[in-house]
Protein backbone atom coordinates (compact mmCIF):
# COMPACT_ATOMS: atom_id res chain seq x y z
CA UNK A 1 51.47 -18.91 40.07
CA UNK A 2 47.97 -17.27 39.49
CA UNK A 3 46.72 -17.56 35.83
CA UNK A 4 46.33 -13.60 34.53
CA UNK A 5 42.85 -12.37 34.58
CA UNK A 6 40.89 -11.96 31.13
CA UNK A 7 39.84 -8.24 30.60
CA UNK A 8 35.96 -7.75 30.74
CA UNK A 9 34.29 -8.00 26.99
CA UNK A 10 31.72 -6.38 26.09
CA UNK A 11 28.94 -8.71 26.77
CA UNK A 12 30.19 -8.56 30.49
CA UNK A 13 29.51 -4.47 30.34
CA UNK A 14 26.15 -5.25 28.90
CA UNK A 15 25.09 -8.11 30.66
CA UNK A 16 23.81 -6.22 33.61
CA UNK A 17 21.76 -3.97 31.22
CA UNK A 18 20.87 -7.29 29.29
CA UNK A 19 19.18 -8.35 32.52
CA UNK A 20 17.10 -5.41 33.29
CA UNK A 21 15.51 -5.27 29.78
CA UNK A 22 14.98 -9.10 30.59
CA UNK A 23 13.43 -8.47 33.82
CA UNK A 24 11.70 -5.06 33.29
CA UNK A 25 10.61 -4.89 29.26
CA UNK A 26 10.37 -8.39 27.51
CA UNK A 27 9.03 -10.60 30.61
CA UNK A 28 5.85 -7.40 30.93
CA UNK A 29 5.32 -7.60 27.99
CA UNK A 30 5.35 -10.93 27.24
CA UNK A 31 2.68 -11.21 29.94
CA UNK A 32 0.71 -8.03 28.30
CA UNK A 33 0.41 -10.56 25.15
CA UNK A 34 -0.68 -13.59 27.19
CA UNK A 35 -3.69 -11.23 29.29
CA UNK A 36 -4.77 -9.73 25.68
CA UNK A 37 -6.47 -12.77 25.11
CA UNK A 38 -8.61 -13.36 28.08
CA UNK A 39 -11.11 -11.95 30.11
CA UNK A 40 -8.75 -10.47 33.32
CA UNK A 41 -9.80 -7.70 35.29
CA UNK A 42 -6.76 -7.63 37.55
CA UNK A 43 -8.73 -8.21 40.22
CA UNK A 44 -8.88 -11.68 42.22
CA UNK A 45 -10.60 -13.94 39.34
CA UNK A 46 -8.35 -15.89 37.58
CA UNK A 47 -8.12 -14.72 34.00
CA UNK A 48 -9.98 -17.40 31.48
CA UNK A 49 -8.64 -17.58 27.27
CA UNK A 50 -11.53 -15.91 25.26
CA UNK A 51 -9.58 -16.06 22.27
CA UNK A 52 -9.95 -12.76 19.60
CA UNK A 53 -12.99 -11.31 21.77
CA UNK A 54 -11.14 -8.25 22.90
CA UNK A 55 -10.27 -8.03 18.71
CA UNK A 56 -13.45 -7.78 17.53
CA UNK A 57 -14.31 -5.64 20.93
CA UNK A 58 -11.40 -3.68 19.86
CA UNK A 59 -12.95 -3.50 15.87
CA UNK A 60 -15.91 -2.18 16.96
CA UNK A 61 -14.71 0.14 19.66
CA UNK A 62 -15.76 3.67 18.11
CA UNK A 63 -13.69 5.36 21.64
CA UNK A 64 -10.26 3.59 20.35
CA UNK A 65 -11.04 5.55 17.45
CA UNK A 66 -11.38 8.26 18.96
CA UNK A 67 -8.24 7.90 20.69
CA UNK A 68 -6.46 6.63 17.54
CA UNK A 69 -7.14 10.01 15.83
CA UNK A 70 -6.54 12.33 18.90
CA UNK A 71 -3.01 10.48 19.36
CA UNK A 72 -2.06 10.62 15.15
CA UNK A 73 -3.12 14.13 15.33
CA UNK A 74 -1.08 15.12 18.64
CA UNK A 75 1.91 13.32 16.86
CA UNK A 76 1.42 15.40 14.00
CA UNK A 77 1.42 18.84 15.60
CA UNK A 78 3.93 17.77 18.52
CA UNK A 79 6.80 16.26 17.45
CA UNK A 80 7.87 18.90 14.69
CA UNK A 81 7.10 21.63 17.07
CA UNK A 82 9.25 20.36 20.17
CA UNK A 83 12.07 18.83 17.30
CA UNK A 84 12.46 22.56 15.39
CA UNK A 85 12.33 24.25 19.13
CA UNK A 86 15.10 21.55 20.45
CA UNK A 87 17.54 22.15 17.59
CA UNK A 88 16.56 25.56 16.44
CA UNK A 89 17.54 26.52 20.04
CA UNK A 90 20.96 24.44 20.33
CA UNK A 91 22.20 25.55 17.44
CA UNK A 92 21.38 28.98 18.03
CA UNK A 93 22.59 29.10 21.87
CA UNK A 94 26.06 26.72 20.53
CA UNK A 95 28.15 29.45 19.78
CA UNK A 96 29.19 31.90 22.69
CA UNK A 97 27.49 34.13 23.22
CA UNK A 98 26.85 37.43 26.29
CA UNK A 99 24.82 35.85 28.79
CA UNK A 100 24.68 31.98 26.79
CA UNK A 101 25.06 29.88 30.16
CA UNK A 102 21.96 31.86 31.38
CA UNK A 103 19.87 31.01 28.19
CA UNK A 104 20.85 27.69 28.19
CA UNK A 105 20.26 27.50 31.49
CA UNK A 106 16.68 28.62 30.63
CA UNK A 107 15.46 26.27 28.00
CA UNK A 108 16.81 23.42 29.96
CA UNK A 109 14.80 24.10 33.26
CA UNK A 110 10.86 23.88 32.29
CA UNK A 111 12.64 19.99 31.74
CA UNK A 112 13.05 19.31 35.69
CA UNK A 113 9.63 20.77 36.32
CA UNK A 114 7.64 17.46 37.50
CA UNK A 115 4.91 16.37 34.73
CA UNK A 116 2.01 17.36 37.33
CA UNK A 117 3.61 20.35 38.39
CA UNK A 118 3.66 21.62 34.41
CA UNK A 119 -0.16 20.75 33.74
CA UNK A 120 -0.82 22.46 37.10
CA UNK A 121 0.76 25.82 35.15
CA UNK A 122 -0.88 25.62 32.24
CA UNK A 123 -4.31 25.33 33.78
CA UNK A 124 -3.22 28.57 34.58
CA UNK A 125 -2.09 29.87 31.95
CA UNK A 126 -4.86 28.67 29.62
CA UNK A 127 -7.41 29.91 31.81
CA UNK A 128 -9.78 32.22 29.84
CA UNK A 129 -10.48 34.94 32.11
CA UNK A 130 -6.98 35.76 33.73
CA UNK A 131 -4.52 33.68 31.64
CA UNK A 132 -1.78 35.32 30.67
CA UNK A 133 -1.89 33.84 27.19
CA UNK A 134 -5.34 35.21 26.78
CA UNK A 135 -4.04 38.60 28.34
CA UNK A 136 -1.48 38.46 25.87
CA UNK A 137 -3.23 38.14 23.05
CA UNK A 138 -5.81 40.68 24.00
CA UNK A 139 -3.00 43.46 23.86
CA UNK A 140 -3.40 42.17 20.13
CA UNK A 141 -6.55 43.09 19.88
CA UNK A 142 -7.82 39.42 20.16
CA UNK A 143 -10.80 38.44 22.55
CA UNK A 144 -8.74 34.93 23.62
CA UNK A 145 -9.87 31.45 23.58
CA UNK A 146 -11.62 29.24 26.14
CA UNK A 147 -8.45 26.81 24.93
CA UNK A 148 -9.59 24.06 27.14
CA UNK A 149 -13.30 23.73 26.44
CA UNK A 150 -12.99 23.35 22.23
CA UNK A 151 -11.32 19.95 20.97
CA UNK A 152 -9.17 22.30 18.65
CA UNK A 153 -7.28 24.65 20.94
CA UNK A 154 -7.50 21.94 23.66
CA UNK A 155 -5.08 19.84 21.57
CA UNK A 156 -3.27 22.96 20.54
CA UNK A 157 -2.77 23.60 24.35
CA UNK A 158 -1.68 20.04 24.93
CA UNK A 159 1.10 21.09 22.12
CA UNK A 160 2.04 24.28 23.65
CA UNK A 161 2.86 22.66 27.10
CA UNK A 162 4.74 20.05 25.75
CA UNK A 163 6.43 22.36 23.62
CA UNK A 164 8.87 23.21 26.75
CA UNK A 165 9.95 20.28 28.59
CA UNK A 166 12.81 19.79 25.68
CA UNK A 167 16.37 20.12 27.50
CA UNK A 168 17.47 16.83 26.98
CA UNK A 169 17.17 17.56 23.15
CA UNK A 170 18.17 20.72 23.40
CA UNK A 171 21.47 19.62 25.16
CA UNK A 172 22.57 16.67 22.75
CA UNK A 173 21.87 19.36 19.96
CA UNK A 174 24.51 21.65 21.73
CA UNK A 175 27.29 19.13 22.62
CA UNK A 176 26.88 17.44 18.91
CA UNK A 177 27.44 21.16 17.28
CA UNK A 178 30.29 21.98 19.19
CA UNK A 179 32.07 18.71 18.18
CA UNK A 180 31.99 20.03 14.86
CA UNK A 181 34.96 20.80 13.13
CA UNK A 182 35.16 24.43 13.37
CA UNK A 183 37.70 24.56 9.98
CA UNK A 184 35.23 23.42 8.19
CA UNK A 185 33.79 26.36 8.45
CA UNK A 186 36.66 28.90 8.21
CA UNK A 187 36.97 26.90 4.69
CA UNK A 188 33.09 27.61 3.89
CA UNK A 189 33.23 31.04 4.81
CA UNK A 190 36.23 31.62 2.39
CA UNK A 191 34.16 29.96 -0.22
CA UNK A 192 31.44 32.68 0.20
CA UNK A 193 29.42 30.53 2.32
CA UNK A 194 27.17 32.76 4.45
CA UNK A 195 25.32 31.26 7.28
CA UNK A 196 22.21 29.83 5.76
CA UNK A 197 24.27 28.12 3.20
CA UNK A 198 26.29 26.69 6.33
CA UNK A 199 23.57 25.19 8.20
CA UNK A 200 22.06 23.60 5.22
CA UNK A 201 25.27 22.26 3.44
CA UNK A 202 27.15 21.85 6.83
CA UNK A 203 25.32 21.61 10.07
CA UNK A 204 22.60 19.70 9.10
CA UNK A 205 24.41 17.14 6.95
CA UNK A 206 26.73 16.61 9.53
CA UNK A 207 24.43 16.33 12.63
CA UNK A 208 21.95 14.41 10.36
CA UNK A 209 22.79 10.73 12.59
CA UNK A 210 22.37 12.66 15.91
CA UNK A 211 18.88 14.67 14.76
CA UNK A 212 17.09 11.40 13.39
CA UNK A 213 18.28 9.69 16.47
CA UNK A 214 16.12 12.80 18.58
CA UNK A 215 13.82 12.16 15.74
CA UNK A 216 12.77 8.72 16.80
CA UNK A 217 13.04 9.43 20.58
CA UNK A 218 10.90 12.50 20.73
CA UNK A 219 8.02 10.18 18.24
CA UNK A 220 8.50 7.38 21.07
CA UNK A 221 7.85 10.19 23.78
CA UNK A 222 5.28 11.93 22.11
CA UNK A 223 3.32 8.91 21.82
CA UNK A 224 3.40 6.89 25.32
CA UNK A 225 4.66 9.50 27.72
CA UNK A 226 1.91 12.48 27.30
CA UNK A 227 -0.15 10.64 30.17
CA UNK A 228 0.35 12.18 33.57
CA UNK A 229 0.34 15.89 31.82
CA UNK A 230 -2.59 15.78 29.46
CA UNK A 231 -4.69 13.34 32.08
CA UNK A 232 -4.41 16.33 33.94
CA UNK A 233 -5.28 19.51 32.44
CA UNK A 234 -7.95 17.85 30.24
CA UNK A 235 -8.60 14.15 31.18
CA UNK A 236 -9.52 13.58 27.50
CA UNK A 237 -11.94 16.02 27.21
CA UNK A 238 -13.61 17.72 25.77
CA UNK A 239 -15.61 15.30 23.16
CA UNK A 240 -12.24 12.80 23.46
CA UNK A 241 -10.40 15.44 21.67
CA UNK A 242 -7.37 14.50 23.87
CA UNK A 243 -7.96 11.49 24.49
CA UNK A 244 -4.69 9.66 23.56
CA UNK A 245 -4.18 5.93 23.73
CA UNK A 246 -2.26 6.20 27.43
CA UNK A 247 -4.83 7.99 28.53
CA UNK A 248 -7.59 5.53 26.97
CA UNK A 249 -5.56 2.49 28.60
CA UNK A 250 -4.94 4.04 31.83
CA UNK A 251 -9.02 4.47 31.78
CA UNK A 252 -9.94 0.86 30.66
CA UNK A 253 -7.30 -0.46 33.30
CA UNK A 254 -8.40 1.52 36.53
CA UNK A 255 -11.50 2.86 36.03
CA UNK A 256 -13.06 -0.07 33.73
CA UNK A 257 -11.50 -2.92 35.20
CA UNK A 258 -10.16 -3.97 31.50
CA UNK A 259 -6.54 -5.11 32.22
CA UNK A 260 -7.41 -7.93 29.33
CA UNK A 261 -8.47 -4.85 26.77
CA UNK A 262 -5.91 -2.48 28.07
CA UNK A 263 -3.13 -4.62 27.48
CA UNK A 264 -4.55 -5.20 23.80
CA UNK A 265 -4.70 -1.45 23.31
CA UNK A 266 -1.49 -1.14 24.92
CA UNK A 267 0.24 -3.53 22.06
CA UNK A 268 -1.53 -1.58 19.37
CA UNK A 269 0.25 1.55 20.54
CA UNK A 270 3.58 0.01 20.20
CA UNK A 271 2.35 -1.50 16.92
CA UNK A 272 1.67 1.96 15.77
CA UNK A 273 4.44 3.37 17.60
CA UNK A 274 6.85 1.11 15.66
CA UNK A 275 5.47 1.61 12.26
CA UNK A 276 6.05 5.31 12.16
CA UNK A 277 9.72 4.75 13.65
CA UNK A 278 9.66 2.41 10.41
CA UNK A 279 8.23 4.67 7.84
CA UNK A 280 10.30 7.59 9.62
CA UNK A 281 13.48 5.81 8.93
CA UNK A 282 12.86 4.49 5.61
CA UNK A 283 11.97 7.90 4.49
CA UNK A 284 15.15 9.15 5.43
CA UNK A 285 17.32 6.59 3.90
CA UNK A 286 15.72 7.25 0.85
CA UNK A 287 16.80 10.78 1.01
CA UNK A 288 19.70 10.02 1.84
CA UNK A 289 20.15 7.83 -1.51
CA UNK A 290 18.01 10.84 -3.61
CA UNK A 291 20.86 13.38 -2.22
């Protein structure tokens, strides 16, 4: 007779994740650390230890600071406008609503647009002389910018392209709201509760786990994924204004032959990456304890 099988445990279920991060996350990037300290191209020659050369290279490197401040900056600006625009929206299109699948529908589809395919757009639509965001503007009255040729509305045009590509926030805004106990409130609206005092004593309470969760994601996103659009409708320019450190890295790599420097750049932007995650989450535990 055939011993009974034992059910599958967890660690089965995650082994096969466990693996990939193995494979495709801590073995790169062990190897990133190892090539930070040498001289490879990532061409044929065989990379030789040169110790903290790339550090001081890196110290005195007034383009990483550049980069630094273009990246802090686009952080900044970014992150609060694509977080307020992700929930603003879900909570708003939550409830039905005449026409809501359509909306939703809507602010979830500049998502699926390929990176390339959105910078391609907004070349477009930033153009000075027959942009429609200069057209628009001028039935204000307003002459326009030339957004891509000043380092100020350049970045501000990085911002308002990323600003719609948001559906995946957007959507766990939606599904977390509608979990929400809709007694709760029935009782708050009995109390006198009128919808402002709702969403601030309710909603946003509540959902608080789920919207520092999008929190961290969208800092994470903001920070290494802005490549492939801002490479193309600025490629850094003008006077590094958008010059973030993917961009900077994917320069020193390819165009440079760096691999050594860009994989010590490429650790200091998960350094920096993982310090504001830090100082993101301590901030909010201590509100939490000051509430």
């Amino acid at each position: 007779m055939s011993r009974p099988r034992r059910p599958l445990t967890g660690w089965a279920f995650l082994a096969p994740y466990a693996i990939a991060v193995a494979l495709l996350v801590a073995v790169p990037a062990l190897l990133n650390l190892g090539y930070a300290f040498t001289d490879h191209t990532g061409l044929t020659r065989d990379p030789q230890f040169i110790g903290l050369d790339n550090i001081r290279r890196m110290l005195d490197d007034r383009f990483l600071l550049d980069s630094l401040e273009a990246s802090l900056f686009h952080v900044a600006l970014a992150v609060p406008v694509r977080f307020v625009a992700a929930v603003g929206l879900g909570l708003l299109l939550a409830a039905p609503r005449p026409g809501g699948r359509w909306f939703r529908t809507a602010v979830y589809l500049p998502t699926v647009i390929p990176d390339v395919a959105l910078a391609v757009l907004f070349l477009w639509v930033l153009n000075p002389l027959y942009g429609p965001l200069n057209q628009l503007l001028g039935l204000f009255g307003h002459q326009g910018y030339n957004w891509l040729a000043d380092p100020t509305t350049a970045r501000i045009g990085v911002v308002l392209m990323l600003a719609f590509p948001i559906g995946e926030g957007f959507v766990v805004v939606l599904a977390a709201r509608r979990l929400l106990n809709g007694r709760l409130y029935e009782a708050a609206a009995l109390e006198g509760c009128g919808p402002f005092g709702q969403l601030r004593r309710l909603t946003l309470p509540l959902l608080a786990p789920v919207l520092v969760l999008l929190a961290v994601r969208d800092i994470i996103l903001t920070l290494q994924v802005n490549f492939v659009p801002a490479y193309v409708l600025t490629d850094g320019r003008p006077a590094n204004a958008t010059l973030y450190l993917p961009v900077y890295i994917f320069d020193q790599v390819f165009e440079f032959s760096g691999f050594a420097y860009g994989s010590l750049v490429t650790i200091l932007l998960m350094l920096i990456t993982a310090v504001i995650i830090i100082v993101l989450l301590l901030a909010v535990r201590r509100w939490r304890v000051l509430r």
